[in-house]
C-alpha atoms as a PDB file:
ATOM      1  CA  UNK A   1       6.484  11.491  33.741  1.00  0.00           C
ATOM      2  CA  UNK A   2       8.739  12.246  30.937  1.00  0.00           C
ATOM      3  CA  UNK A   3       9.762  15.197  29.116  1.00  0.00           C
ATOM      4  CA  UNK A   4       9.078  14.955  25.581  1.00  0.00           C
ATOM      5  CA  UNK A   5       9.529  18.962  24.382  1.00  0.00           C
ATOM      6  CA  UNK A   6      10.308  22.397  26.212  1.00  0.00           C
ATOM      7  CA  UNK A   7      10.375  24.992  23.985  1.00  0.00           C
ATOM      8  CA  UNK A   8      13.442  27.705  26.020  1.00  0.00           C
ATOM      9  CA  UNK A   9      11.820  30.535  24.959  1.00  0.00           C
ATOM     10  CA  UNK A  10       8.584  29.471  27.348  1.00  0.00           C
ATOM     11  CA  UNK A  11       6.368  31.131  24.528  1.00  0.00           C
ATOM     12  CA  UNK A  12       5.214  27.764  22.632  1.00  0.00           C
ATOM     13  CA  UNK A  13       3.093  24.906  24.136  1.00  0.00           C
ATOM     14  CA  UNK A  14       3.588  21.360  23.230  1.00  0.00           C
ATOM     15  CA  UNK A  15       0.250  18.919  23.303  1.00  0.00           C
ATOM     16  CA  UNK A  16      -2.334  16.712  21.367  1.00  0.00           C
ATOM     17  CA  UNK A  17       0.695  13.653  21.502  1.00  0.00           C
ATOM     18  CA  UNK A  18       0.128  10.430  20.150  1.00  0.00           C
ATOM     19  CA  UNK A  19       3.111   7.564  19.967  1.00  0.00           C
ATOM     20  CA  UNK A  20       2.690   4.563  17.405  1.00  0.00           C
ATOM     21  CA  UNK A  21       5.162   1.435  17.267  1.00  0.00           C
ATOM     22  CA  UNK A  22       7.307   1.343  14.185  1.00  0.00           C
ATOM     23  CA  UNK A  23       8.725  -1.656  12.932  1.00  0.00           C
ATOM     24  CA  UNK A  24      12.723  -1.199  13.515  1.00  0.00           C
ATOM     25  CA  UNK A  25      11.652  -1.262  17.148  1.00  0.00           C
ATOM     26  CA  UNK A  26      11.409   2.392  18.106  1.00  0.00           C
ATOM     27  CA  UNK A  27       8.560   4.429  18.687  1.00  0.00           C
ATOM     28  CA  UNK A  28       7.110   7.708  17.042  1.00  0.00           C
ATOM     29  CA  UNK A  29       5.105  10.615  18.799  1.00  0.00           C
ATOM     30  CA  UNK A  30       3.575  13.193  17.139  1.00  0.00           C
ATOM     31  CA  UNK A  31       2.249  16.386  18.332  1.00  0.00           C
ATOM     32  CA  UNK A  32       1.663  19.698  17.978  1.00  0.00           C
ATOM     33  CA  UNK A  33       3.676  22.799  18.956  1.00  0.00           C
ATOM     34  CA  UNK A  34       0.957  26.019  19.584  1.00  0.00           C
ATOM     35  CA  UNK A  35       2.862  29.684  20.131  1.00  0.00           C
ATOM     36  CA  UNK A  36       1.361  31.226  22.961  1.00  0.00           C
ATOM     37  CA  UNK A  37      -0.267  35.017  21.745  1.00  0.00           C
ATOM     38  CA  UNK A  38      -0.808  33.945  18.328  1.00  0.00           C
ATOM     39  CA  UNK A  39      -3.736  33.689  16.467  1.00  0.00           C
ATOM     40  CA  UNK A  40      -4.364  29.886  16.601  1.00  0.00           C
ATOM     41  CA  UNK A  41      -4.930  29.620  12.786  1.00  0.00           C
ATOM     42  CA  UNK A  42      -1.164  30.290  12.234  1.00  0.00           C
ATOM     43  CA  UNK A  43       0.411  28.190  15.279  1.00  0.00           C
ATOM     44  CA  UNK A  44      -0.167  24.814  16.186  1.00  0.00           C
ATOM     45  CA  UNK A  45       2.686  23.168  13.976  1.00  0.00           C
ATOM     46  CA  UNK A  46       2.863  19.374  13.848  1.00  0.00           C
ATOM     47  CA  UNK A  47       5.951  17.804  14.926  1.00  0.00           C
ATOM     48  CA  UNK A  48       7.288  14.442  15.028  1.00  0.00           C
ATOM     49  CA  UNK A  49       9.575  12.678  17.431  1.00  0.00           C
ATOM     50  CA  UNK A  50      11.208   8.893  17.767  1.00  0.00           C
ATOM     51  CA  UNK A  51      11.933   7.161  21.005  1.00  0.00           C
ATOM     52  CA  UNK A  52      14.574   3.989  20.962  1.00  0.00           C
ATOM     53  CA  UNK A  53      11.868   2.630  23.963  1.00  0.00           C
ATOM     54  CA  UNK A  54       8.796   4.680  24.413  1.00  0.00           C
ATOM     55  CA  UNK A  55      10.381   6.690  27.341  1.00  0.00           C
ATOM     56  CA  UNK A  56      13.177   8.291  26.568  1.00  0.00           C
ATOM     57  CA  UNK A  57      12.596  11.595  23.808  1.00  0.00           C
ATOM     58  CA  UNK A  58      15.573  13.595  24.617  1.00  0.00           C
ATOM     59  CA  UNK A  59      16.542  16.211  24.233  1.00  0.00           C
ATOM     60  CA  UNK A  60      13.867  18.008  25.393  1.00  0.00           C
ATOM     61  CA  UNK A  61      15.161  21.188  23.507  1.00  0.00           C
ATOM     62  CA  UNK A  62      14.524  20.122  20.236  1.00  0.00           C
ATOM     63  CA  UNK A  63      11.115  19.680  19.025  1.00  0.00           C
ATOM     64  CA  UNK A  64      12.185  17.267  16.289  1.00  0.00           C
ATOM     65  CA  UNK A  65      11.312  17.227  12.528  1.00  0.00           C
ATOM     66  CA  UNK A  66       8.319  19.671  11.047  1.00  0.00           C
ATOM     67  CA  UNK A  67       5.668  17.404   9.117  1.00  0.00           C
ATOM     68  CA  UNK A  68       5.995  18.920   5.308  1.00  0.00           C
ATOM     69  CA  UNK A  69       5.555  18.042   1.799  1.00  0.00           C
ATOM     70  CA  UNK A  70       8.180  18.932  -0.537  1.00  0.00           C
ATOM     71  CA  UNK A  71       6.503  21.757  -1.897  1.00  0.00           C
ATOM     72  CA  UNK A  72       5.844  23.287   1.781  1.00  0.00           C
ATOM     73  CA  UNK A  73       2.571  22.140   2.634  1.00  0.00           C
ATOM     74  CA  UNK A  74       2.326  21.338   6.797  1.00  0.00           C
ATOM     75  CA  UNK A  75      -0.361  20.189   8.802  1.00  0.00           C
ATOM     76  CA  UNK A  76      -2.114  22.279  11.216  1.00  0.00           C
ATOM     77  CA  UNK A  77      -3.675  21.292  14.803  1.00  0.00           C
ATOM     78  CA  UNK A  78      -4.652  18.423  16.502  1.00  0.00           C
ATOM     79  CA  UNK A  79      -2.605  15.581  14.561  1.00  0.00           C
ATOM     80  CA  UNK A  80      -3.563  11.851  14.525  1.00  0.00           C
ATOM     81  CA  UNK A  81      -0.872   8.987  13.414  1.00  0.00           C
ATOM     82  CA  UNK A  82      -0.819   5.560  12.483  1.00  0.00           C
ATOM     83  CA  UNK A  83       1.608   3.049  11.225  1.00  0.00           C
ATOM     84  CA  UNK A  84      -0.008   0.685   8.088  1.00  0.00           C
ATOM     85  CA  UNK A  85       2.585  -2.290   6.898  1.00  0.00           C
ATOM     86  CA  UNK A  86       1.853  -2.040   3.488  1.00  0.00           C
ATOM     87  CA  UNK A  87       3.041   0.588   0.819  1.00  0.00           C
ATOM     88  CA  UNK A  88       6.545  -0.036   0.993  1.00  0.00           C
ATOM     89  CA  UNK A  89       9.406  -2.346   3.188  1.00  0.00           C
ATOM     90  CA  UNK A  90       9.203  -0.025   5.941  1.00  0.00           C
ATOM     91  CA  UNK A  91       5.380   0.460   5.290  1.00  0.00           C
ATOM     92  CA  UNK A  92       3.322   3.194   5.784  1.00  0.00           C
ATOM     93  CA  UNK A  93       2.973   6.598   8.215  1.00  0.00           C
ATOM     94  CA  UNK A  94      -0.521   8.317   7.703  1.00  0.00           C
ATOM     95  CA  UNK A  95      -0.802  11.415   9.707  1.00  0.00           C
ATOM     96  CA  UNK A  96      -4.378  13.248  10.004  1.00  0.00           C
ATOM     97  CA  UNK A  97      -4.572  17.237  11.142  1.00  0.00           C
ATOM     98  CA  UNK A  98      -7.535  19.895  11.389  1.00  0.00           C
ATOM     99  CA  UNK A  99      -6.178  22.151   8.402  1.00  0.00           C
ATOM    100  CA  UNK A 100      -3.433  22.135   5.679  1.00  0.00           C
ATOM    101  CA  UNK A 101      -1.164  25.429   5.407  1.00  0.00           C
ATOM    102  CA  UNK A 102       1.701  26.461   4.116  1.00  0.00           C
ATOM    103  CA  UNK A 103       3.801  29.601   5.051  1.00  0.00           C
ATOM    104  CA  UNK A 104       6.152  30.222   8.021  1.00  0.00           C
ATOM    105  CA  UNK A 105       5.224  30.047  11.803  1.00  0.00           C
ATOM    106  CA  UNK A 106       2.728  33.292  12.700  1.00  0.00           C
ATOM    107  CA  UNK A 107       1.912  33.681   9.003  1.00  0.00           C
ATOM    108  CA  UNK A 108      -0.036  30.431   7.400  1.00  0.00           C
ATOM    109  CA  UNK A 109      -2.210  30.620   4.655  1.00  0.00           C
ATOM    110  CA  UNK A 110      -4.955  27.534   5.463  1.00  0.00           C
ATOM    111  CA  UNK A 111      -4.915  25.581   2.202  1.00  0.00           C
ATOM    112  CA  UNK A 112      -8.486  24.971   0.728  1.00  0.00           C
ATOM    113  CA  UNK A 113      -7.262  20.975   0.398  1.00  0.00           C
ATOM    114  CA  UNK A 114      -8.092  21.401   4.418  1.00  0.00           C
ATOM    115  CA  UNK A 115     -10.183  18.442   4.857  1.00  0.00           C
ATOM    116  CA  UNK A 116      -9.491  16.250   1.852  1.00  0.00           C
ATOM    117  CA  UNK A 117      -6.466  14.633   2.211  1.00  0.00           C
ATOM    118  CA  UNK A 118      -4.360  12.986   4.977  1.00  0.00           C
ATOM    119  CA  UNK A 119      -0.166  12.550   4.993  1.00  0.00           C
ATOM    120  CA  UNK A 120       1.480   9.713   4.153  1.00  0.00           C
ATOM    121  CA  UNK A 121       5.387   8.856   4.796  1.00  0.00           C
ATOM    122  CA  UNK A 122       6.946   5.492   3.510  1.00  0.00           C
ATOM    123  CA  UNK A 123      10.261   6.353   5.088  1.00  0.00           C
ATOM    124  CA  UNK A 124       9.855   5.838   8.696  1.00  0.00           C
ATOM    125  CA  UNK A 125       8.983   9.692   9.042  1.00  0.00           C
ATOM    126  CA  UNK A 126      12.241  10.496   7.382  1.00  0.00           C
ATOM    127  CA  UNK A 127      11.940  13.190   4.339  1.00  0.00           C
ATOM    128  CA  UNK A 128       9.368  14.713   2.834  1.00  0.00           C
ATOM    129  CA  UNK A 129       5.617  13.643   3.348  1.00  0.00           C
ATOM    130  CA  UNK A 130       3.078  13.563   0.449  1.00  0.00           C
ATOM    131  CA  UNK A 131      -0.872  13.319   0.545  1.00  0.00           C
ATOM    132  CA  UNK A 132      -2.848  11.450  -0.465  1.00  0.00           C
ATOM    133  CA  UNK A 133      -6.662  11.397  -0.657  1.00  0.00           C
ATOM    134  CA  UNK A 134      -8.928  11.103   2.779  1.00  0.00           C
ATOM    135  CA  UNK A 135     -11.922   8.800   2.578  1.00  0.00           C
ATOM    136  CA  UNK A 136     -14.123  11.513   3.956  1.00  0.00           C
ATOM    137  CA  UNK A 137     -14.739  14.794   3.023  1.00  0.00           C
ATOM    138  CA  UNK A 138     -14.337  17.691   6.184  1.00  0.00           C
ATOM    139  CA  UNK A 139     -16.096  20.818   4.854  1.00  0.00           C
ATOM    140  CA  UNK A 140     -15.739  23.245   6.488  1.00  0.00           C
ATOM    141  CA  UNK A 141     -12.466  22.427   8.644  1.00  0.00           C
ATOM    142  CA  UNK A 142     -12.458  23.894  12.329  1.00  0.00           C
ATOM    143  CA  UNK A 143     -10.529  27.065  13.006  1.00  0.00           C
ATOM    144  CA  UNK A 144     -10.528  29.211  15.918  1.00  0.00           C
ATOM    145  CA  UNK A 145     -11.214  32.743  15.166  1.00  0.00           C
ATOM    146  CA  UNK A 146     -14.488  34.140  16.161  1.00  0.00           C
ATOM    147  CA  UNK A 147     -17.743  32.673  14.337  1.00  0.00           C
ATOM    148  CA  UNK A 148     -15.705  29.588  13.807  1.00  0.00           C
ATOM    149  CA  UNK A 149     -16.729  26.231  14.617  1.00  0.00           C
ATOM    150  CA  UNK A 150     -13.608  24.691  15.933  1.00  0.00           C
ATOM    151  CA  UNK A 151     -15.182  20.778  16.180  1.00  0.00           C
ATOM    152  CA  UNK A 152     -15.067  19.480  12.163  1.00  0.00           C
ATOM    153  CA  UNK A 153     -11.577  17.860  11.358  1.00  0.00           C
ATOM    154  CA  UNK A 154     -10.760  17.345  14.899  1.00  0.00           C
ATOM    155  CA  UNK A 155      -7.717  14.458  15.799  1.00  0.00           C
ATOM    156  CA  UNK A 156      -9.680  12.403  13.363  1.00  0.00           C
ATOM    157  CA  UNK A 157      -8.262   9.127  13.977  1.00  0.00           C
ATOM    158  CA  UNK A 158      -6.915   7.034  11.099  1.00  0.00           C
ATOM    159  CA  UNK A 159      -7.073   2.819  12.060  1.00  0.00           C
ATOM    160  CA  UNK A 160      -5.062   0.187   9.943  1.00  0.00           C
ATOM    161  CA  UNK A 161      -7.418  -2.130   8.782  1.00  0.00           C
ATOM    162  CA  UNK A 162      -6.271  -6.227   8.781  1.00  0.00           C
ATOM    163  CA  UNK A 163      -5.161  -6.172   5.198  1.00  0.00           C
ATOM    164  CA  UNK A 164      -2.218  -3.728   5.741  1.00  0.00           C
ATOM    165  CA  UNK A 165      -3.119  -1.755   2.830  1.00  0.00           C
ATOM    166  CA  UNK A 166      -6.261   0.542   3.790  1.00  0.00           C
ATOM    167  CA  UNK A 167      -7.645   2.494   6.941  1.00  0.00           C
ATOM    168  CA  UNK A 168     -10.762   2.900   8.488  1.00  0.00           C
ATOM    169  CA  UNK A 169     -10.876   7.329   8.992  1.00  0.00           C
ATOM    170  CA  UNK A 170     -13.180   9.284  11.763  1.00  0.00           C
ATOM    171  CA  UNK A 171     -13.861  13.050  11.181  1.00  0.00           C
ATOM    172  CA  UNK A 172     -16.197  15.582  12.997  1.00  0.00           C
ATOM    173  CA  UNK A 173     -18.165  17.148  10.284  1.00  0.00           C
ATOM    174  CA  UNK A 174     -20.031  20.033  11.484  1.00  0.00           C
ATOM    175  CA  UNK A 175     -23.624  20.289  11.825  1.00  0.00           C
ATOM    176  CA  UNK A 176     -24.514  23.985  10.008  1.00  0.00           C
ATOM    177  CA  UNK A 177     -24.657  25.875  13.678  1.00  0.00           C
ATOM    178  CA  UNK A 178     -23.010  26.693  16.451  1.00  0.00           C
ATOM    179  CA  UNK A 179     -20.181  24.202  17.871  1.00  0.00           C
ATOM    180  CA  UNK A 180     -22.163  21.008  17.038  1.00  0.00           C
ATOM    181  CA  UNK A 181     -20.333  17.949  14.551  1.00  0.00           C
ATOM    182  CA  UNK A 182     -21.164  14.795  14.020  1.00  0.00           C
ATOM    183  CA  UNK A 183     -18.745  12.156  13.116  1.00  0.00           C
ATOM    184  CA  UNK A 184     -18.447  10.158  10.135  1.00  0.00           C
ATOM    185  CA  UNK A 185     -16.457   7.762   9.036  1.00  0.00           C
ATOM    186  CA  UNK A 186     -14.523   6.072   5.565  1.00  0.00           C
ATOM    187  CA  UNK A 187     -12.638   3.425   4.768  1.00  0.00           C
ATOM    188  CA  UNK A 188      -9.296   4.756   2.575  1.00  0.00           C
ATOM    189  CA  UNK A 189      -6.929   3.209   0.773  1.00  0.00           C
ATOM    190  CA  UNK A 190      -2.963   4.332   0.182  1.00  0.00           C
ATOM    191  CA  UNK A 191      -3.637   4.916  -3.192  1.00  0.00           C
ATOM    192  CA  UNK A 192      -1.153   7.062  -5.091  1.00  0.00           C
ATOM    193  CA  UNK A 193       0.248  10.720  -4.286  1.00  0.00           C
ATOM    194  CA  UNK A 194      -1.316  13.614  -5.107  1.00  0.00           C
ATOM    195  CA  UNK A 195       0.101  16.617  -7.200  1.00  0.00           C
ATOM    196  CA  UNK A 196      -0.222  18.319 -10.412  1.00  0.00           C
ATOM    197  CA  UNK A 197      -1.026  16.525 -13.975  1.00  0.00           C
ATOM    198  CA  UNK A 198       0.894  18.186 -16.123  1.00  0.00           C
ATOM    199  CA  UNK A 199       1.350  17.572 -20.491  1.00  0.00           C
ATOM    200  CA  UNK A 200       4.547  17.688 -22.010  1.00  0.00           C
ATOM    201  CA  UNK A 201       2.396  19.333 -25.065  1.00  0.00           C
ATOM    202  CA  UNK A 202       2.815  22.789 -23.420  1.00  0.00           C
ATOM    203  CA  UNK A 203       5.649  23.761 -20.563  1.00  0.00           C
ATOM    204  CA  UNK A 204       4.238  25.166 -17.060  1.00  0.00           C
ATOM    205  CA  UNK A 205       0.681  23.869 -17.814  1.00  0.00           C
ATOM    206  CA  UNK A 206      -1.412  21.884 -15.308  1.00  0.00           C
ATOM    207  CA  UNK A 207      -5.093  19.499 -15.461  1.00  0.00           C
ATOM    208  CA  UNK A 208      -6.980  22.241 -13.903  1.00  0.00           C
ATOM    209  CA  UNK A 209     -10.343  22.223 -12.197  1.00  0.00           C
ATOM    210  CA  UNK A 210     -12.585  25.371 -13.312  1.00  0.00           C
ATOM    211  CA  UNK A 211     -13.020  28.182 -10.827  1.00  0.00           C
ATOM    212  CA  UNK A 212     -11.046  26.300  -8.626  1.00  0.00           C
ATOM    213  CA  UNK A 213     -13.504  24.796  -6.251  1.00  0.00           C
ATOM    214  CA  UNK A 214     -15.703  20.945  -5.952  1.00  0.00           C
ATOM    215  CA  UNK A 215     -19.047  21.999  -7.764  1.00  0.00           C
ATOM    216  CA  UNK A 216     -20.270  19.178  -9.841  1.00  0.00           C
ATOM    217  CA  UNK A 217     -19.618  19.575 -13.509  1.00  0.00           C
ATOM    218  CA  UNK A 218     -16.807  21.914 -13.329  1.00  0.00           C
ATOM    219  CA  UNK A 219     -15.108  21.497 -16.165  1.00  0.00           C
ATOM    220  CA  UNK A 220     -11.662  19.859 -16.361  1.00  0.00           C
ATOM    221  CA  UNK A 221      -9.297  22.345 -18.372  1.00  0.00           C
ATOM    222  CA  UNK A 222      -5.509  23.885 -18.659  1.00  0.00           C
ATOM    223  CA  UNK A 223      -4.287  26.629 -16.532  1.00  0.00           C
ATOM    224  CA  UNK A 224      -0.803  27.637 -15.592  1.00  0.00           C
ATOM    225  CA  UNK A 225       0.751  25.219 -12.406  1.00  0.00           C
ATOM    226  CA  UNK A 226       0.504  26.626  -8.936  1.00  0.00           C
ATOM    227  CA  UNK A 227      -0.239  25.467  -5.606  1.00  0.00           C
ATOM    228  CA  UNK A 228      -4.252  25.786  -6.270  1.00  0.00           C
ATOM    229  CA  UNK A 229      -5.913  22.655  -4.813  1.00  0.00           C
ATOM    230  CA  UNK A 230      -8.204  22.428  -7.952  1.00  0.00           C
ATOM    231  CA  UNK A 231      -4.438  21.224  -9.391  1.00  0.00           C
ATOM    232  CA  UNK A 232      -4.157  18.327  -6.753  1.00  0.00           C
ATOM    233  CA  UNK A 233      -5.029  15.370  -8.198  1.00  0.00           C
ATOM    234  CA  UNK A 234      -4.659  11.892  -6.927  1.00  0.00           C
ATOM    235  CA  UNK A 235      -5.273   8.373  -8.955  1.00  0.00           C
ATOM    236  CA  UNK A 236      -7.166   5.930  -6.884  1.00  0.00           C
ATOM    237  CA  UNK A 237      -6.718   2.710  -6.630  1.00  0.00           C
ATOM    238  CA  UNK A 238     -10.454   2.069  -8.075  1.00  0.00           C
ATOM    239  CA  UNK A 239      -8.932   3.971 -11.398  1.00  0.00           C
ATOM    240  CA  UNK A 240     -10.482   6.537 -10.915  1.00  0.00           C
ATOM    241  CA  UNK A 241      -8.517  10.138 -11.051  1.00  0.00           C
ATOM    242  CA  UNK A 242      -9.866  12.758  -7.817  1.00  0.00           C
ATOM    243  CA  UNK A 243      -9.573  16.149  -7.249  1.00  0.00           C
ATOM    244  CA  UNK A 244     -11.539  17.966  -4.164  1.00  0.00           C
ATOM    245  CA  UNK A 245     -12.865  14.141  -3.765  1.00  0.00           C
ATOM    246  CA  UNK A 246     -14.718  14.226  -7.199  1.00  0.00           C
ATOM    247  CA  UNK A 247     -13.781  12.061  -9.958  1.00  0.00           C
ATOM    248  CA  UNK A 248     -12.753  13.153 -13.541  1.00  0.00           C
ATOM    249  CA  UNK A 249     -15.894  12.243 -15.464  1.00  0.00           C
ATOM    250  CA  UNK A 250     -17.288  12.658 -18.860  1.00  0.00           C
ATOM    251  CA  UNK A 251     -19.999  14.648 -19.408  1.00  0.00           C
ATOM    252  CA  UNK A 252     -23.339  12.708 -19.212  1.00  0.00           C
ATOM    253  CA  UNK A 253     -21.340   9.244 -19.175  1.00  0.00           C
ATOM    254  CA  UNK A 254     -20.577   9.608 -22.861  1.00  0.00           C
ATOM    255  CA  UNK A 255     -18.728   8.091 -25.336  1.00  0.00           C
ATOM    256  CA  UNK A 256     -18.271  10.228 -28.292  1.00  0.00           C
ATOM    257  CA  UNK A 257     -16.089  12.287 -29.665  1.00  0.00           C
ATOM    258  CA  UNK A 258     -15.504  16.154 -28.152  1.00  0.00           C
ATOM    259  CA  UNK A 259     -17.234  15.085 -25.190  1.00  0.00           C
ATOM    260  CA  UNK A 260     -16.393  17.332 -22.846  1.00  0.00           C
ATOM    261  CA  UNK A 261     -14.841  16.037 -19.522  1.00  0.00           C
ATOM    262  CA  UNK A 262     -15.462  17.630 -15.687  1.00  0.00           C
ATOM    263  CA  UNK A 263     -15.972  16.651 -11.971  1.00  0.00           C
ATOM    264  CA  UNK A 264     -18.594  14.863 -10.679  1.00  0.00           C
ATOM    265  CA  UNK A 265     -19.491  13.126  -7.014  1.00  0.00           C
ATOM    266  CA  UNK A 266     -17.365   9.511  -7.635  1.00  0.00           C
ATOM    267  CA  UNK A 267     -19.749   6.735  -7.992  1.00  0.00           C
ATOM    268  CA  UNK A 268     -18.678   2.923  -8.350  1.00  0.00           C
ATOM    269  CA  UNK A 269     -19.206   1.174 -11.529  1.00  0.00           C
ATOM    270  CA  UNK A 270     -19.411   4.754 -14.018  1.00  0.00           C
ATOM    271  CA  UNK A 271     -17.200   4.029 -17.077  1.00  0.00           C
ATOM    272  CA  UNK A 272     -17.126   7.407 -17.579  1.00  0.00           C
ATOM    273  CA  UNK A 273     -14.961   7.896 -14.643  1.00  0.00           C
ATOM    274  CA  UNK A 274     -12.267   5.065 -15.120  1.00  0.00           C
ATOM    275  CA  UNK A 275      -9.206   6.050 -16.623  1.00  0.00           C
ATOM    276  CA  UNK A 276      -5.894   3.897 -17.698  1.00  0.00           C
ATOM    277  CA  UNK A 277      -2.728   5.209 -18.068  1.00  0.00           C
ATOM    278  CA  UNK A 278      -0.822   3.864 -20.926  1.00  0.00           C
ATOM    279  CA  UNK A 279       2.685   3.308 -21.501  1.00  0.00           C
ATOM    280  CA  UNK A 280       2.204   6.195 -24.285  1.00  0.00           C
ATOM    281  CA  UNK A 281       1.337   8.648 -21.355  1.00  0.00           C
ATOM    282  CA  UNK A 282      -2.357   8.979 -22.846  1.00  0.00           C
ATOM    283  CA  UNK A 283      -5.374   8.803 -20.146  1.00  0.00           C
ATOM    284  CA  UNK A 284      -6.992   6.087 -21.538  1.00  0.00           C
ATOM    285  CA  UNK A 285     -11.502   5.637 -21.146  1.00  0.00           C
ATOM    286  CA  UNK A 286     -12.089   2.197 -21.268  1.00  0.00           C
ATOM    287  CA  UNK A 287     -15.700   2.446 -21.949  1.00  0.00           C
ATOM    288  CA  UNK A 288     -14.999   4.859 -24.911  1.00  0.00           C
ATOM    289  CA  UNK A 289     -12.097   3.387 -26.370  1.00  0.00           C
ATOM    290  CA  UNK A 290     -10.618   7.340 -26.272  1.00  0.00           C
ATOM    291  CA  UNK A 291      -8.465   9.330 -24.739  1.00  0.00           C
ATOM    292  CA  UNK A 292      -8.241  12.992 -22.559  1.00  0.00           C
ATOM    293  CA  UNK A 293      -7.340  15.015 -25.685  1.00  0.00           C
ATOM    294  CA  UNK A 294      -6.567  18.911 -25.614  1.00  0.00           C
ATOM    295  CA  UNK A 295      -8.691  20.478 -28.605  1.00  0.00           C
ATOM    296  CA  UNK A 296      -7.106  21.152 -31.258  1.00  0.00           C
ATOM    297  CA  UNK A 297      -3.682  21.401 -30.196  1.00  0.00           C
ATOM    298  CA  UNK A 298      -4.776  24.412 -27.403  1.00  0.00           C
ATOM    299  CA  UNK A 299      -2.431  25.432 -25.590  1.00  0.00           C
ATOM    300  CA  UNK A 300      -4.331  28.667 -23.424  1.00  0.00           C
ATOM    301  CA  UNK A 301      -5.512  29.203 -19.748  1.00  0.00           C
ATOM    302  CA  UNK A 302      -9.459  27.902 -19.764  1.00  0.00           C
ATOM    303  CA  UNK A 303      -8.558  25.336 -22.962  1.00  0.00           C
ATOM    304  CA  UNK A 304     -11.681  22.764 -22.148  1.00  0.00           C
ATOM    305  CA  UNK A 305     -10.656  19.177 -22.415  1.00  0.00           C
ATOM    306  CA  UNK A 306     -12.839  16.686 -24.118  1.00  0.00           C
ATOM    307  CA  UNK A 307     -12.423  12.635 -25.079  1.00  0.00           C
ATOM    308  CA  UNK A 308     -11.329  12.170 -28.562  1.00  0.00           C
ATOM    309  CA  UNK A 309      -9.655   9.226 -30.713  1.00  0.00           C
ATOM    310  CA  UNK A 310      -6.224   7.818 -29.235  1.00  0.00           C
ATOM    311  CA  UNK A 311      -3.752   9.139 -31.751  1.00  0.00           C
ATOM    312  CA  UNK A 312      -0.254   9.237 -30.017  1.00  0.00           C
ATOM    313  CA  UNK A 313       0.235  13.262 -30.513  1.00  0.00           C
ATOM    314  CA  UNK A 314       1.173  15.003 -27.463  1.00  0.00           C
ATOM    315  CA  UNK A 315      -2.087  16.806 -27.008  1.00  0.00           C
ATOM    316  CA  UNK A 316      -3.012  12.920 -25.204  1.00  0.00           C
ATOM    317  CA  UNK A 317      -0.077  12.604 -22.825  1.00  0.00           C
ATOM    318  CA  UNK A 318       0.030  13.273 -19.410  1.00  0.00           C
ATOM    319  CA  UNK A 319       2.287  12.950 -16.313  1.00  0.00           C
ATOM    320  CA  UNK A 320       0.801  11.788 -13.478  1.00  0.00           C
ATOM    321  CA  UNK A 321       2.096  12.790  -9.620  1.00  0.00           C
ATOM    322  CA  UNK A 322       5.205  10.950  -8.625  1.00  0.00           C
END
């Protein structure tokens, strides 16, 4: 046997390791790091480690590199990785975990994009990680506290697919009662990062989903940025735009003018869900021939957005995440 990690204070415990080829030659494990007397929900931190051969992972005092975003968001429990060649010259890392939380070790706040999205690393595992969208929705994610189921969103395994580009993804969903899951599966592409869509037409504003949770027809609106997951948006390869795994859709498939926009389940072939976006920075509806527009030049929390005529003004542009 080899030793991989052994934490010197003797309080954390090291486990769940899987080790994937990369393409320079060396290998990558990753696992996660539980404190012992800590409420599970705010321990388990994923870790990640590289190997010139497979054996050697010294030192065994260091742990290695913390799986975050930029912004602070880690993964939580039970971690899954893969290697996918395409998405870049070093190709792609996706990384799977039970939960998504951010705060520091013994204090995490579990993330309500738990279950929707999966991290991604073009780098080799060097840097920041970003996430992007999971093919298959985990609601609710398994925790440990009592009344808790702890089997939906465990080491779902992510498997490169022959074309390099997308994955097939496994995830325990639970059941409604007791411990019981059954699993399901998706097949994902790399798709584009998610973040915040913010407008240049107003500073510190964000493409908001209403009372910040998945119910179909939710309107689409502006709020002030923050970390809220009805901010997370991710543009799919399909051109479609997602939050909470809904699509950005126009109200009854519509076409006209002030038609009001939302979420809705994602459903191939709906115009109303395909958006362009245009060198202009508009969010352009094909099947309309009009834009995401901001009424009338709003610029408050709870401002609905609608489809109106392209016009170029600023109320029309958007940045999308990076």
């Amino acid at each position: 046997t080899q030793d991989v990690a052994f934490p010197a204070d003797n309080l954390a415990r090291p486990g769940m390791s899987i080790v994937v080829p990369l393409p320079d030659g060396r290998f990558m494990m990753a696992y996660e790091m539980c404190r012992d007397a800590t409420d599970a929900d705010h321990a388990c931190e994923v870790y990640t480690k590289t190997s010139p051969d497979g054996l050697n992972w010294a030192p065994a005092d260091n742990p290695g590199t913390l799986v975050r975003t930029a912004d602070g968001r880690e993964l939580l429990h039970t971690p899954y990785l893969a290697w996918v060649p395409g998405g870049g010259p070093d190709g792609t890392l996706l990384m799977s975990g039970q939960r998504v939380v951010s705060g520091p070790t013994g204090n995490k706040t579990v993330l309500s994009e738990s279950g929707t999205v999966v991290f991604a690393n073009t780098r080799l595992g060097a840097g920041e990680w970003t996430e992007i969208e999971a093919p298959v929705l985990t609601d609710p994610t398994g925790g440990y506290n009592p009344g808790e189921p702890s089997c939906p969103g465990y080491s779902s395994p992510i498997v490169p697919r022959a074309d390099g580009t997308s994955f097939l993804y496994l995830t325990a969903t639970w059941l409604g009662t007791g411990n019981q899951c059954q699993v399901r599966f998706g097949t994902g592409g790399l798709g584009g990062p998610v973040g915040q869509v913010t407008t240049p037409w107003v500073a510190g504003k964000c493409l908001d989903v209403d009372t910040n949770t998945s119910v179909n027809g939710n309107a689409a609106q502006l709020w002030d940025c923050s970390t809220a997951t009805g901010q997370r948006w991710s543009v799919a390869p399909d051109g479609t735009v997602r939050a909470f795994g809904k699509c950005l859709d126009i109200d009854g498939n519509g076409t006209a003018n002030f038609t009001k926009v939302q979420v809705w389940d994602c459903a191939p072939g709906v115009g109303g869900q395909q958006w362009r976006h245009r060198s202009d920075g508009s969010l352009f509806n094909p099947q309309s021939g009009r834009c995401l527009d901001i009424p009338s030049g709003g610029t408050a929390n709870g401002t609905k957005l609608q489809i109106y005529d392209c016009n170029g003004l600023g109320t029309q542009k958007w940045n999308l995440p990076a």
